[in-house]
C-alpha atoms as a PDB file:
ATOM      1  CA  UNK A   1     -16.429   1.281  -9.947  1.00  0.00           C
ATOM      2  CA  UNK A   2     -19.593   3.638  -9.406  1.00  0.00           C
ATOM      3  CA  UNK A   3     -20.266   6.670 -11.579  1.00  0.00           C
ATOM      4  CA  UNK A   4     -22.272   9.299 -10.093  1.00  0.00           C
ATOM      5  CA  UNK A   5     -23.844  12.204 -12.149  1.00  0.00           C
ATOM      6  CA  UNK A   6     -25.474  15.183 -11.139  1.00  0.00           C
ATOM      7  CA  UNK A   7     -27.169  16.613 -13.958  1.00  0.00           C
ATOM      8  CA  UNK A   8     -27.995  20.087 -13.919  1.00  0.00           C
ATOM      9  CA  UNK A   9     -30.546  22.249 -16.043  1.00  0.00           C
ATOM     10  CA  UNK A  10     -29.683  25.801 -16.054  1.00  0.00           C
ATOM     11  CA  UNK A  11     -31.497  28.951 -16.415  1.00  0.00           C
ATOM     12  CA  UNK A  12     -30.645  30.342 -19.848  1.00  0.00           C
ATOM     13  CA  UNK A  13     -27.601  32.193 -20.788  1.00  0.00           C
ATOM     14  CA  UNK A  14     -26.376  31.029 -16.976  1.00  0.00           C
ATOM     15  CA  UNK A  15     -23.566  27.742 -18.379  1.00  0.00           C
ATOM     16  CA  UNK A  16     -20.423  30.217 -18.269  1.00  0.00           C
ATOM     17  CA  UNK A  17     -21.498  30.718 -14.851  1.00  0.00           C
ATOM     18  CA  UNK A  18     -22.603  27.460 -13.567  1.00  0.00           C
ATOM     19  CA  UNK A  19     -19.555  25.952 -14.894  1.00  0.00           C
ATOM     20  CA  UNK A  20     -17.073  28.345 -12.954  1.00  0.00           C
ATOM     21  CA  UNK A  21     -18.632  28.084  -9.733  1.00  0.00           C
ATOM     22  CA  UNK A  22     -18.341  24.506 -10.389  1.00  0.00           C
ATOM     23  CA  UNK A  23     -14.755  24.909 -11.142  1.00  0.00           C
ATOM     24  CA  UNK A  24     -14.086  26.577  -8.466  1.00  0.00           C
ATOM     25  CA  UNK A  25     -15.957  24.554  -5.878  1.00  0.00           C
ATOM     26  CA  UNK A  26     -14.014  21.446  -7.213  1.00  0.00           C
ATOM     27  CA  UNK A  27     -10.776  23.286  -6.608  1.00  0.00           C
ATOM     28  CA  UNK A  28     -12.290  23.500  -3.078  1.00  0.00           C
ATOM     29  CA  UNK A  29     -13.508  19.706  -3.000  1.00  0.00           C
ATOM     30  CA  UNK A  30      -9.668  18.922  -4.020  1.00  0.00           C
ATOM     31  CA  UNK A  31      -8.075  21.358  -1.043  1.00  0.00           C
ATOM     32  CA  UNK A  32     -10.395  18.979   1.076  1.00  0.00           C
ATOM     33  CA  UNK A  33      -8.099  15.829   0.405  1.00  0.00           C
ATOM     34  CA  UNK A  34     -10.986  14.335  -2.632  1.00  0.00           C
ATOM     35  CA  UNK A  35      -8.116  13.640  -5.549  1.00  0.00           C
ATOM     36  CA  UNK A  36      -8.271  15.545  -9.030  1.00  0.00           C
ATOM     37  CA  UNK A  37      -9.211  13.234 -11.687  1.00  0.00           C
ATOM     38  CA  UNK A  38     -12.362  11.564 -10.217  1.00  0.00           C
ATOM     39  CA  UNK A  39     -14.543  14.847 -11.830  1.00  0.00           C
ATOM     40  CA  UNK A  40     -15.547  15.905 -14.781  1.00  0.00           C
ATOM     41  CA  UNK A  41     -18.142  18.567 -16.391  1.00  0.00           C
ATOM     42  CA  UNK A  42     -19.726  18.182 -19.412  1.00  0.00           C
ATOM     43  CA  UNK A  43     -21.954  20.930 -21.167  1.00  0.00           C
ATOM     44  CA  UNK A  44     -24.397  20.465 -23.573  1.00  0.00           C
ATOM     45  CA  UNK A  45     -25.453  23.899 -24.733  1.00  0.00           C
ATOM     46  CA  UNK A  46     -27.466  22.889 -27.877  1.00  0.00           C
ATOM     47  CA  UNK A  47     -30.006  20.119 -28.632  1.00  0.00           C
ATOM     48  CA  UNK A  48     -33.301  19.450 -27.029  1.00  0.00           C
ATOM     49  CA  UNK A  49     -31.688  19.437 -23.605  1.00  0.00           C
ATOM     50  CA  UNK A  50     -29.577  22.878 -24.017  1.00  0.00           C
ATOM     51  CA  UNK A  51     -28.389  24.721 -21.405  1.00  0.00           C
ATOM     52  CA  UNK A  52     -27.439  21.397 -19.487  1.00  0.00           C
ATOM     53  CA  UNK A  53     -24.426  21.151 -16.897  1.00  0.00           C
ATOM     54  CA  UNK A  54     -23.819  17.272 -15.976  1.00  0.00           C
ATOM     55  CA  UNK A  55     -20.975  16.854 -12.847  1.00  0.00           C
ATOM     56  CA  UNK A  56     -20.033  13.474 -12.899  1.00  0.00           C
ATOM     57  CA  UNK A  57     -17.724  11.592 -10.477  1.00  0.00           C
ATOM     58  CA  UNK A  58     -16.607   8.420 -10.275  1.00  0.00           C
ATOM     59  CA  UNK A  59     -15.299   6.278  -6.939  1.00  0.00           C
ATOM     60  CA  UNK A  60     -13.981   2.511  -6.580  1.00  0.00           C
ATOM     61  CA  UNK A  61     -16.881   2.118  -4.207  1.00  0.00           C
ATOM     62  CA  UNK A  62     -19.877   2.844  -2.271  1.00  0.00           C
ATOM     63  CA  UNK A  63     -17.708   3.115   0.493  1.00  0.00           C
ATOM     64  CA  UNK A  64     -15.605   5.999  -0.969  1.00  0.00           C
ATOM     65  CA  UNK A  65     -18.601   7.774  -2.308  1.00  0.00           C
ATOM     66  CA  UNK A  66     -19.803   8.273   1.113  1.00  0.00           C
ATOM     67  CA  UNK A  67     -16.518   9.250   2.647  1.00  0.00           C
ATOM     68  CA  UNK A  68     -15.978  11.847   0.082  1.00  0.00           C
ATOM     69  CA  UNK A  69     -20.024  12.906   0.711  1.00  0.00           C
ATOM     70  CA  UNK A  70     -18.994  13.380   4.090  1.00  0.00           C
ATOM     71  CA  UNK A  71     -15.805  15.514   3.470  1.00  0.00           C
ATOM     72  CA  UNK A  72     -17.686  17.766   0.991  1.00  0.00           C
ATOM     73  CA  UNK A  73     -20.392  18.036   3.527  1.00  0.00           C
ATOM     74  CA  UNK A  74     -18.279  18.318   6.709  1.00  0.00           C
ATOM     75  CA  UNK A  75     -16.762  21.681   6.344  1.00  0.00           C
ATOM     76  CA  UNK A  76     -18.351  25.207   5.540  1.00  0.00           C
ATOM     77  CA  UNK A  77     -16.289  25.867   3.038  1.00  0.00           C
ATOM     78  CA  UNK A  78     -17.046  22.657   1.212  1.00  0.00           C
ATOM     79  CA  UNK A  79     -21.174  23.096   1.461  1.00  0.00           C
ATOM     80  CA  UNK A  80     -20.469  26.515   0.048  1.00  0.00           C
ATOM     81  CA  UNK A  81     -18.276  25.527  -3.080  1.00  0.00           C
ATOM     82  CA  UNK A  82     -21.696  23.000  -3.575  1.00  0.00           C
ATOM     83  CA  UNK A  83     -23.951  24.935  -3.062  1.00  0.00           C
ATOM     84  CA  UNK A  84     -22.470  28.283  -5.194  1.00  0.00           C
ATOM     85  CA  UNK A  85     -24.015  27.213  -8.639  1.00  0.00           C
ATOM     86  CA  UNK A  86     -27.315  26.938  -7.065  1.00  0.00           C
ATOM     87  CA  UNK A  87     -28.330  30.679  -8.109  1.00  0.00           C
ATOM     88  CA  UNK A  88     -27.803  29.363 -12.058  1.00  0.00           C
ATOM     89  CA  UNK A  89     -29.732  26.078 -12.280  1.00  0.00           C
ATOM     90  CA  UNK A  90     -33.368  25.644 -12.572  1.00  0.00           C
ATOM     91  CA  UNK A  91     -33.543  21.608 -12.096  1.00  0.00           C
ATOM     92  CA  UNK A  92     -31.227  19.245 -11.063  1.00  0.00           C
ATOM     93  CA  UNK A  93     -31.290  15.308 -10.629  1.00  0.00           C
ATOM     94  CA  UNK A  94     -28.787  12.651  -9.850  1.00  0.00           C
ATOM     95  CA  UNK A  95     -27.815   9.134 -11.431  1.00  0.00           C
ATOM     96  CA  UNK A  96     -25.483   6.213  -9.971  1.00  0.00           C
END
């Protein structure tokens, strides 16, 4: 099993809308054939590291990672519901 994380910093007071633009582009991501239950968010919104949106998947294998990469990626609609929280965060990085 692989777990991949995207962790997110957002601009202050922006977590309400970070999180439903990711919401929503997961509802697109699921449309697109990638199966509910393989996503979470998590929000940390006090602490040293407030203000912090983490998107973390998790697939049986590298193979599957990169299918579903490629789905997200294939289709306008799917680079969209990615891209949408964009606007909110001010750094982002990624763990496997």
């Amino acid at each position: 099993m692989i777990v991949v994380r995207n962790i997110f910093r957002l601009k202050f007071g922006k977590a309400r809308e970070a999180t439903a633009a990711w919401k929503e582009g997961l509802a697109i991501a699921e449309r697109a054939g990638i199966r509910r239950g393989t996503w979470r968010l998590l929000t940390d919104l006090v602490g040293p590291d407030f203000y912090t949106l983490v998107v973390e998947a998790t697939y049986a294998s590298v193979t599957e990672f990169e299918q579903s990469a490629r789905r997200r990626w294939a289709t306008p609609s799917g680079r969209s519901g990615i891209l949408a929280s964009r606007p909110y965060a001010k750094a982002a990085t990624a763990r496997s």
